[in-house]
Structures are given as C-alpha cells and as structure tokens.
N, C-alpha and C. Protein backbone atom coordinates (compact mmCIF):
# COMPACT_ATOMS: atom_id res chain seq x y z
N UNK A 1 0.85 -1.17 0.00
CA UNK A 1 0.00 0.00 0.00
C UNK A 1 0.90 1.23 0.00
N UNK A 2 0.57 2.14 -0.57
CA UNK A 2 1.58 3.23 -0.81
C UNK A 2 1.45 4.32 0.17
N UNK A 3 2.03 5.33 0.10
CA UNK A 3 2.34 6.48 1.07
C UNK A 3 1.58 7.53 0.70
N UNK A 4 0.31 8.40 0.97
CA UNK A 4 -0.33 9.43 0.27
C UNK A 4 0.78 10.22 0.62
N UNK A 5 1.08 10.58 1.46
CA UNK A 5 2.42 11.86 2.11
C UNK A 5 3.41 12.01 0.95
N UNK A 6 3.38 10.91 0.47
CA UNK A 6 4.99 10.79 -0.35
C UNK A 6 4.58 11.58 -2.00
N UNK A 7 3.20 11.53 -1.91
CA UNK A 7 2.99 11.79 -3.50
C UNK A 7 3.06 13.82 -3.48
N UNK A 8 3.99 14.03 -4.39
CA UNK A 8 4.51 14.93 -4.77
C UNK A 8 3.31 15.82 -6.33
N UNK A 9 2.57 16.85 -6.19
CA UNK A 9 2.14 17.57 -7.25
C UNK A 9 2.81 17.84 -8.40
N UNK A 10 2.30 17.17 -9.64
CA UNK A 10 3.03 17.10 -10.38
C UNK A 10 2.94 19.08 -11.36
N UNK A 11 2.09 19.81 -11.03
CA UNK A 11 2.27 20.98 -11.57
C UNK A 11 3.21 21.61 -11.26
N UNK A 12 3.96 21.31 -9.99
CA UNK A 12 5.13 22.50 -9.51
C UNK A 12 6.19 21.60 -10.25
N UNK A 13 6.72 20.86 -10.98
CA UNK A 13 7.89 19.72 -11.14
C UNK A 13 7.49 19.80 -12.24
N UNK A 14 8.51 20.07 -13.37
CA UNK A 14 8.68 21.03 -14.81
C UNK A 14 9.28 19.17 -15.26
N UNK A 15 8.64 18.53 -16.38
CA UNK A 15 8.81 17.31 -17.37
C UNK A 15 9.35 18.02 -18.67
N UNK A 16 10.37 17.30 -18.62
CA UNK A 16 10.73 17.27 -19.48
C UNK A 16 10.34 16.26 -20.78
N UNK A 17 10.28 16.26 -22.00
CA UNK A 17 9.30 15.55 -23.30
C UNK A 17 10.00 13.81 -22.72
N UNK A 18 11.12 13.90 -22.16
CA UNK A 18 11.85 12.69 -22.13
C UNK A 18 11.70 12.09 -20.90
N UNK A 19 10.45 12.82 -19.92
CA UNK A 19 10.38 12.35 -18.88
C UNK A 19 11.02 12.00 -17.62
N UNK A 20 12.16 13.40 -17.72
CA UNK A 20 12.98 14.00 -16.97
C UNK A 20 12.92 15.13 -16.24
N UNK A 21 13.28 15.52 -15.35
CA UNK A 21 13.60 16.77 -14.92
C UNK A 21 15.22 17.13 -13.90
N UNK A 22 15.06 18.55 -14.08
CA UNK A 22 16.54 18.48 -13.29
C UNK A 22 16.26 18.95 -11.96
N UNK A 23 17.04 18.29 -10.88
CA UNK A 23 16.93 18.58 -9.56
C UNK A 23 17.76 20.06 -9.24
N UNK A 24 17.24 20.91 -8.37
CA UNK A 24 18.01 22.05 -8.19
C UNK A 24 18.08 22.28 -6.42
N UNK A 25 19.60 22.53 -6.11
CA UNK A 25 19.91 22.69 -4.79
C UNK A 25 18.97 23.76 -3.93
N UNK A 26 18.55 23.44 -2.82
CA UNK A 26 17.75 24.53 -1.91
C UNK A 26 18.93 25.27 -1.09
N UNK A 27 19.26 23.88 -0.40
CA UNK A 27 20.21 24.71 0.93
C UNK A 27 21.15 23.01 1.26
N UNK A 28 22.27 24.12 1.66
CA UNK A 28 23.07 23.03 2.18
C UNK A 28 23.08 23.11 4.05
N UNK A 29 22.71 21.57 4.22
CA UNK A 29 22.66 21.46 5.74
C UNK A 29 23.50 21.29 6.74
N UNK A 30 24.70 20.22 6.17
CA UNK A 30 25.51 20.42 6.88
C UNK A 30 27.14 20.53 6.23
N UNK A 31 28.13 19.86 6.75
CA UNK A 31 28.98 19.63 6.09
C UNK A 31 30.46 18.94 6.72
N UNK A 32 31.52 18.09 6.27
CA UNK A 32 31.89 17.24 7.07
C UNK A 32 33.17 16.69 6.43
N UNK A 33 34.72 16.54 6.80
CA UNK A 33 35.88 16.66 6.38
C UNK A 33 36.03 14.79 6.50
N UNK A 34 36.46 13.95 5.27
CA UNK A 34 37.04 12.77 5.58
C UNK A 34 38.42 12.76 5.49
N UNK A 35 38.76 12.34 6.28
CA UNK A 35 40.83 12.24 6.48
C UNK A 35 40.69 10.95 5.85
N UNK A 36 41.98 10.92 4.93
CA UNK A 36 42.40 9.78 4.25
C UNK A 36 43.66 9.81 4.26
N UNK A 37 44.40 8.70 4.45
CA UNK A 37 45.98 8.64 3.89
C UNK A 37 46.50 9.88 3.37
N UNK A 38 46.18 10.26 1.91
CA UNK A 38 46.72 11.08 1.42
C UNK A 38 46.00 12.24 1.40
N UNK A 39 45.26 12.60 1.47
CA UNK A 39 44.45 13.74 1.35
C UNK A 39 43.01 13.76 2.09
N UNK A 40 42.56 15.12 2.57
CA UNK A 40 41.43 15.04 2.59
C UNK A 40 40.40 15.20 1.99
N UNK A 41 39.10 15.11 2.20
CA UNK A 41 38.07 15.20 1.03
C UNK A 41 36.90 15.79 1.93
N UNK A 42 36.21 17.14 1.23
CA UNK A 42 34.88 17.76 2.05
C UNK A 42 33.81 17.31 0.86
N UNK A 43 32.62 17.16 1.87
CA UNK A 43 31.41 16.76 1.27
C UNK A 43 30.52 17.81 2.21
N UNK A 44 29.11 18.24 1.20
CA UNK A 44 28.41 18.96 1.75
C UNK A 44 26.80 17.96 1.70
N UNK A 45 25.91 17.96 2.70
CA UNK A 45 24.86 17.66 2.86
C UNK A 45 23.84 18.04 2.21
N UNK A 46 23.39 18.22 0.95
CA UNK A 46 22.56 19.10 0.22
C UNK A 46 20.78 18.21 0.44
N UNK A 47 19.86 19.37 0.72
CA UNK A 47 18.53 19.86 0.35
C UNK A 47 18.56 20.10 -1.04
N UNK A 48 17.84 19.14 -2.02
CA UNK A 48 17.28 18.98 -2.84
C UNK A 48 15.94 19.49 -3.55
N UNK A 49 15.35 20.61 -4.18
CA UNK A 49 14.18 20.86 -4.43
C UNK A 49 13.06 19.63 -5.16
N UNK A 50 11.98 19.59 -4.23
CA UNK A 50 10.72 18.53 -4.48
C UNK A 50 11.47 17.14 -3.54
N UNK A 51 12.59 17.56 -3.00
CA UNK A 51 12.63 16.01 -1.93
C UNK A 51 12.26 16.51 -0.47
N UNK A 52 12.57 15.59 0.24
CA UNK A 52 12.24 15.58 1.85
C UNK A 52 13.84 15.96 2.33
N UNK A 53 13.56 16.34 3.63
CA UNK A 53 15.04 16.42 4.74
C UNK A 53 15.53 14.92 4.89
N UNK A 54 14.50 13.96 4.57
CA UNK A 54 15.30 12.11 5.21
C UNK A 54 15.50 12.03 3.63
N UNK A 55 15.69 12.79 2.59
CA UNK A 55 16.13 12.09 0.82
C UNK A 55 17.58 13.42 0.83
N UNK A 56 17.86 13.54 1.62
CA UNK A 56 19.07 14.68 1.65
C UNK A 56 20.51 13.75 1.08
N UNK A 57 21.55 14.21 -0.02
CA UNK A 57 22.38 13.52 -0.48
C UNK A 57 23.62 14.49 -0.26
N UNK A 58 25.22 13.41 0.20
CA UNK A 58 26.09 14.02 0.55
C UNK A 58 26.49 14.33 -0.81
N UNK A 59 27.42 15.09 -1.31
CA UNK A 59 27.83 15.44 -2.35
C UNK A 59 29.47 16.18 -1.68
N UNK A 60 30.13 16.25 -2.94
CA UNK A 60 31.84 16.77 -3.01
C UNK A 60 31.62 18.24 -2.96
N UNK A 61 32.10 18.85 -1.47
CA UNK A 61 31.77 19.71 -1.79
C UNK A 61 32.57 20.55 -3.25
N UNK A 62 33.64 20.69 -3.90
CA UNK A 62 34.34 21.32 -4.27
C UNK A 62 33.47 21.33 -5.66
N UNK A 63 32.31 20.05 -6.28
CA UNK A 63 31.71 19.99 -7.38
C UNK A 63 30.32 20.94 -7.25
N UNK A 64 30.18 20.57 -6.20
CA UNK A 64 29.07 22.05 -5.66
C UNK A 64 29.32 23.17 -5.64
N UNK A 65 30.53 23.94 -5.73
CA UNK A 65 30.90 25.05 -5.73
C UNK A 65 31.07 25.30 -7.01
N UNK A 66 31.27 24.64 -7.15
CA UNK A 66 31.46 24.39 -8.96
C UNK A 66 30.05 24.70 -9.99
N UNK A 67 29.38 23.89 -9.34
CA UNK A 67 28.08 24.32 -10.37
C UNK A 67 27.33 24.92 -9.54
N UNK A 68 27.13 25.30 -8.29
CA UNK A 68 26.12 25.89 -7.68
C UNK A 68 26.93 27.28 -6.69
N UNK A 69 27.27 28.54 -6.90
CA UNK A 69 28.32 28.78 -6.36
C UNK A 69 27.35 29.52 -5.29
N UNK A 70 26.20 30.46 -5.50
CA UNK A 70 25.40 30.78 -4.80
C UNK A 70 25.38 30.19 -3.59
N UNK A 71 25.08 28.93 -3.39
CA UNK A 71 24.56 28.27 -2.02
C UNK A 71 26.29 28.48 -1.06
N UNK A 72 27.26 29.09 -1.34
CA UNK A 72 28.27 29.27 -0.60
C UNK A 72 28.66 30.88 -0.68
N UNK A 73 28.05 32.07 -1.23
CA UNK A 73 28.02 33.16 -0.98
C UNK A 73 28.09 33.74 0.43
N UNK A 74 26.76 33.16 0.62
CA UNK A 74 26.65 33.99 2.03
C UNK A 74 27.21 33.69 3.17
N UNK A 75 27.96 32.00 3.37
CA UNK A 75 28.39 31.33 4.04
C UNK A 75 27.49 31.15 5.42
N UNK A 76 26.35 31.35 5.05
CA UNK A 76 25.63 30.76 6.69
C UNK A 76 24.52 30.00 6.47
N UNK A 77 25.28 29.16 5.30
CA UNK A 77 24.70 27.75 4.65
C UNK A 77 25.28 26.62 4.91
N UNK A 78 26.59 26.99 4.93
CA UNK A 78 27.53 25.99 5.17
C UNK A 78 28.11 25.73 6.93
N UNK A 79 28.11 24.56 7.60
CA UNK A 79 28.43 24.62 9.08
C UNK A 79 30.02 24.20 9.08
C-alpha cells in the first residue's frame, strides 16, 4: 500500500518531453571533512528541491561550488 504523504504535485515539477527533470539545490545542511591517507576530502549535505530532509544527499563539496556557487556566498549555509 503506498504512502499518500509521499505523493509529490506534479504541476510544480517542470517534465521534461523525455520524462525528466533536473533537480536544483535549496540549501546546504551540513557539512563534514574525511581524512584519508593522502588527502582530505569535504562533502556537503545538500537539500534537494521537491525532496524531503530524510532524501538529503552528501555530495563533493568542491563539485558544488562548482556548479552551484550561490549556495556558498553567504556562508551561513555551510556549518
């Protein structure tokens, strides 16, 4: 049996002919340094537009800055 909560309006969520769309960053929640042997590596916690706070995905941060540079402007996005 399915989740009514989970079902998402499909008028605000732009289809693409191919039955795609692109996800666009809200806010980044947190953020978090892995030590490795040789280097370290930062990842940022990103808010996703049309997902939930429990569908939140870590991402690099340095590729996020990269395509999204906004969400690190103001810096009181990032912890």
């Amino acid at each position: 049996i399915g989740d009514p909560s989970l079902i998402l309006p499909t008028e605000s969520i732009r289809i693409k002919d191919n039955l795609s769309y692109g996800e666009i960053p809200v806010q980044i929640l947190d953020r978090q340094v892995r030590r490795f042997r040789t280097k370290d590596v930062a990842s940022v916690k990103v808010l996703w537009r049309n997902q939930f706070v429990e569908e939140t995905t870590w991402e690099a941060e340095e590729d996020m800055k990269k395509r999204y540079p906004r969400l690190f402007e103001s810096g009181e996005n990032a912890n």
